[in-house]
C-alpha atoms as a PDB file:
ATOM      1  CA  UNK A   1     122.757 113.891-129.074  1.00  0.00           C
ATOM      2  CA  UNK A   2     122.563 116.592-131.788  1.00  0.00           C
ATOM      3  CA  UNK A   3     125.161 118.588-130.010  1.00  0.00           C
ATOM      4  CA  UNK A   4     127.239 116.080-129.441  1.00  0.00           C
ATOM      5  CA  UNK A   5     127.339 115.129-133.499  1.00  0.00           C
ATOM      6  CA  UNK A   6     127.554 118.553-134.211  1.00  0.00           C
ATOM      7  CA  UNK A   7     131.184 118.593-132.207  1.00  0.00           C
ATOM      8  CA  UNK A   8     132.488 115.737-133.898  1.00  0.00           C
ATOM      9  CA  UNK A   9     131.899 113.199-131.058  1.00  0.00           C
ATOM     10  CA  UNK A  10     133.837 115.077-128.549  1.00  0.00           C
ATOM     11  CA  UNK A  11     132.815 113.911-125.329  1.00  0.00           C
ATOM     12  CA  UNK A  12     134.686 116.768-123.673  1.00  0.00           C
ATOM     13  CA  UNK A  13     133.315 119.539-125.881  1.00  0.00           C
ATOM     14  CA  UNK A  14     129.531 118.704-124.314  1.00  0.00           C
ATOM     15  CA  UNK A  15     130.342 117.836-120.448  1.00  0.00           C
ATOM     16  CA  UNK A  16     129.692 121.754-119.058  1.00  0.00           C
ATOM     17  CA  UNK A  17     126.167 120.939-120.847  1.00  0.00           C
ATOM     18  CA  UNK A  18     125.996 117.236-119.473  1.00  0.00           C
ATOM     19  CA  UNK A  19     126.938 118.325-115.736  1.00  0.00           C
ATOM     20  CA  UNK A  20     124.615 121.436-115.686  1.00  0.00           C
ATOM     21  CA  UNK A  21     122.367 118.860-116.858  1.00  0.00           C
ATOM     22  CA  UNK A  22     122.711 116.944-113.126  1.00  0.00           C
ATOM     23  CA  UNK A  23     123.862 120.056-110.895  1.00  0.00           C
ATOM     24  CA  UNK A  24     120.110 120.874-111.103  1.00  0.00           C
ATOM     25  CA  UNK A  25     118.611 117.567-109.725  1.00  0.00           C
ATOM     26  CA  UNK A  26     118.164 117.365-106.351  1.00  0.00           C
ATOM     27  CA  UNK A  27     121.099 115.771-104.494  1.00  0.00           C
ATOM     28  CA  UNK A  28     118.488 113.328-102.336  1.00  0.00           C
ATOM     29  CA  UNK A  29     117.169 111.929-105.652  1.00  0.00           C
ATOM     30  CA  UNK A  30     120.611 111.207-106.427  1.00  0.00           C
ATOM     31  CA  UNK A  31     121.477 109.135-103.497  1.00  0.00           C
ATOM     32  CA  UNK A  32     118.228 107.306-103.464  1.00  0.00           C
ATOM     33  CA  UNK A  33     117.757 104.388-104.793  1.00  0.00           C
ATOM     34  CA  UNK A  34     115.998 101.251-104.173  1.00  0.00           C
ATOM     35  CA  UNK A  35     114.746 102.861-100.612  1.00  0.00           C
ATOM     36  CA  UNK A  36     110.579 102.770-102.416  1.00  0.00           C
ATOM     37  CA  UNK A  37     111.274  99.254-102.820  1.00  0.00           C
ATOM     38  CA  UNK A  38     111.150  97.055 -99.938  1.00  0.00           C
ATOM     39  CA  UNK A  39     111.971  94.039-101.391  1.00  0.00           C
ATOM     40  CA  UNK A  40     115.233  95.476-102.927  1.00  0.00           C
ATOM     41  CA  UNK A  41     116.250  97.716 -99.929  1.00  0.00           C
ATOM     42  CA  UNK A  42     115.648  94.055 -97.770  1.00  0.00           C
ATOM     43  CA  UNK A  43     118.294  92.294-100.744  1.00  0.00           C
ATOM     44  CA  UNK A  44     120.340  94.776-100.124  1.00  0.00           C
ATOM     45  CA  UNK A  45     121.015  94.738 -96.217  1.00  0.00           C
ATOM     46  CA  UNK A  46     121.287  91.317 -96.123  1.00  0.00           C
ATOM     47  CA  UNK A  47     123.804  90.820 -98.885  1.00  0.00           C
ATOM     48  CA  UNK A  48     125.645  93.970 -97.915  1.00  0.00           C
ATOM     49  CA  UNK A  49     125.902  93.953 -93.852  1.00  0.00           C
ATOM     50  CA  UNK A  50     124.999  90.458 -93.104  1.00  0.00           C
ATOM     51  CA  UNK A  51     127.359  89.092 -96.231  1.00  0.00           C
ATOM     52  CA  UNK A  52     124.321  86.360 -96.959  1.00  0.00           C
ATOM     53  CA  UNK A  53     122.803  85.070-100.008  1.00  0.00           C
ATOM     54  CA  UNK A  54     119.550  87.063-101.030  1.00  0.00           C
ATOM     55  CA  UNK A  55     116.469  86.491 -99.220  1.00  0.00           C
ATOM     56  CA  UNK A  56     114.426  83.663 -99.983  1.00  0.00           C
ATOM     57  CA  UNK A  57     110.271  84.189-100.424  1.00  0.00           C
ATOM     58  CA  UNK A  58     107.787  81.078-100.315  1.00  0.00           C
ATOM     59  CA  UNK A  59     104.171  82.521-100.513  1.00  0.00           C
ATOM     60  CA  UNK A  60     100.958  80.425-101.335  1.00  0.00           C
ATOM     61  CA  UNK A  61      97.233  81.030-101.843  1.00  0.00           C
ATOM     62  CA  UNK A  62      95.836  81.047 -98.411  1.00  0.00           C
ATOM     63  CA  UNK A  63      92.033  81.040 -99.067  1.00  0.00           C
ATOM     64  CA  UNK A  64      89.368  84.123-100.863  1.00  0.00           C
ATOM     65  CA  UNK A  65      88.333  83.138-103.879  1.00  0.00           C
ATOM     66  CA  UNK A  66      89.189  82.817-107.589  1.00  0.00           C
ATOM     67  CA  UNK A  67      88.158  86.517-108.417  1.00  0.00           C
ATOM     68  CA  UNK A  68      89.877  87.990-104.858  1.00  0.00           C
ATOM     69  CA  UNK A  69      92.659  85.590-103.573  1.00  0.00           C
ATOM     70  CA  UNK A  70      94.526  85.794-100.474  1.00  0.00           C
ATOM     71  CA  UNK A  71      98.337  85.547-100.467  1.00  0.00           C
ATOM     72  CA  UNK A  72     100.285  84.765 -97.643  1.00  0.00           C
ATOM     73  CA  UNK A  73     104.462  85.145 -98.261  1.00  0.00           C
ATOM     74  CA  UNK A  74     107.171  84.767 -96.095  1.00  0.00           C
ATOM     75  CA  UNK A  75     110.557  85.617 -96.543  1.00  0.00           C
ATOM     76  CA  UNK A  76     113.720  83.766 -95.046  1.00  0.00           C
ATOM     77  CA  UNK A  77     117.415  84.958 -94.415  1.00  0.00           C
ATOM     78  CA  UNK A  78     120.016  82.104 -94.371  1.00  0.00           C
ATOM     79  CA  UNK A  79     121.708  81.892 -90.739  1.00  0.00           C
ATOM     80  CA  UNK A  80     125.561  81.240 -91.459  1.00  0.00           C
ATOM     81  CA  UNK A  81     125.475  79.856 -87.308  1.00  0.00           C
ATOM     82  CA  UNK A  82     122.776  77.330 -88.061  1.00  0.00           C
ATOM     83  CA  UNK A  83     123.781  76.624 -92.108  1.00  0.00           C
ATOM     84  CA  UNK A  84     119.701  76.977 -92.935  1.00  0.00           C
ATOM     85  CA  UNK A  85     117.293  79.584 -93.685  1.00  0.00           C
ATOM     86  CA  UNK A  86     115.352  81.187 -90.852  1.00  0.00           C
ATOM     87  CA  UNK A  87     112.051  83.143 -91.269  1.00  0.00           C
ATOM     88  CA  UNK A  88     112.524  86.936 -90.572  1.00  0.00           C
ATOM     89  CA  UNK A  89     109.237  88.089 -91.649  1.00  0.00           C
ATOM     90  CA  UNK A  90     105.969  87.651 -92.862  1.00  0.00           C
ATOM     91  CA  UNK A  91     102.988  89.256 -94.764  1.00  0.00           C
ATOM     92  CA  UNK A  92      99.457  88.796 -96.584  1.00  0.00           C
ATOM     93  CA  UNK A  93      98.052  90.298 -99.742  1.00  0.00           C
ATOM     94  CA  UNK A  94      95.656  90.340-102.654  1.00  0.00           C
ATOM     95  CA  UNK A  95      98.738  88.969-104.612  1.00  0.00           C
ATOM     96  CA  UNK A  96     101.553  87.417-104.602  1.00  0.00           C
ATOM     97  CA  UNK A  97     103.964  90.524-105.338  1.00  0.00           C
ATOM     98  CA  UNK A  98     101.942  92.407-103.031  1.00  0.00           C
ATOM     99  CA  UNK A  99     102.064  89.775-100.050  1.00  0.00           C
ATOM    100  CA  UNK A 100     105.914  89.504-100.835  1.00  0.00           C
ATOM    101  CA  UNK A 101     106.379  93.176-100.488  1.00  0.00           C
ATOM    102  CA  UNK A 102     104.640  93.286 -97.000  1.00  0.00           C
ATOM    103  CA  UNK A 103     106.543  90.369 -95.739  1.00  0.00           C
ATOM    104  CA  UNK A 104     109.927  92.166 -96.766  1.00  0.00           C
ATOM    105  CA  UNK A 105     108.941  95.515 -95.101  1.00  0.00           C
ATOM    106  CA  UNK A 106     108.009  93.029 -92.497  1.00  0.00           C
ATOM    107  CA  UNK A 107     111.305  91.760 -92.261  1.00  0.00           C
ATOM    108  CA  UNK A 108     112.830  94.766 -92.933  1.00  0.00           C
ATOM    109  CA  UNK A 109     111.858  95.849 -89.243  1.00  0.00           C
ATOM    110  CA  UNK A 110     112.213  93.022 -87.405  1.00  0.00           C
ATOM    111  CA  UNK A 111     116.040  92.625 -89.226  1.00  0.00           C
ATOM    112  CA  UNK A 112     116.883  96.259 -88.050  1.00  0.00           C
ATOM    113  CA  UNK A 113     115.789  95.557 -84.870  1.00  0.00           C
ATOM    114  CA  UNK A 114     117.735  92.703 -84.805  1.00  0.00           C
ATOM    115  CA  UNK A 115     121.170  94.360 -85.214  1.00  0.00           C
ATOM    116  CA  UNK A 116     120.305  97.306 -83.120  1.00  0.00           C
ATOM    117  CA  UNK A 117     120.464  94.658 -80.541  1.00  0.00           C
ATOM    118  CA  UNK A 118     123.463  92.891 -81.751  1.00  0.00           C
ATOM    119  CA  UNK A 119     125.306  96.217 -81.229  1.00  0.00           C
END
């Protein structure tokens, strides 16, 4: 910021500094983005290659108790053949993000596998 003040706001005086700045991070961290997040990664397939609304998550309390619940979540695509949702996948946890994250890496798989086939 100080540099940049100190050559009057000139954006082009400070980009050598700016790009030597990104040359040195690694080109994969660069390209990756949501791929530690299965719940983004799954939002992304299916509104980029399947061209459908975002995935749809319904997850309830399934039994444990107050101080170590159970979580069951499962996570629905919407089927333009059919005009409703369809369940793609399906997963427990100790809470509801974390039972929502299983069921997307569950349906993650399952969606793959699924248009490996469709191929």
């Amino acid at each position: 910021g100080a540099y940049y003040l100190d050559n009057r706001r000139n954006v082009e005086a400070i980009r050598p500094l700016v790009e030597a700045l990104f040359e040195s991070v690694p080109q994969a961290i660069m390209v990756i983005r949501s791929n530690v997040d299965s719940k983004n990664q799954l939002q992304e397939l299916v509104q980029g290659v399947l061209g459908t609304p975002p995935p749809r998550y319904e997850t309830e309390k399934e039994g444990g108790t107050d101080h170590a619940p159970e979580f069951v979540s499962r996570v629905l695509i919407y089927d333009p053949q059919t005009g409703e949702y369809q369940q793609i996948g399906e997963g427990r946890g100790r809470s509801k993000k974390e039972a929502e994250k299983r069921a997307a890496e569950d349906a993650l798989i399952n969606l793959k596998k699924k248009l490996k086939e469709d191929q």
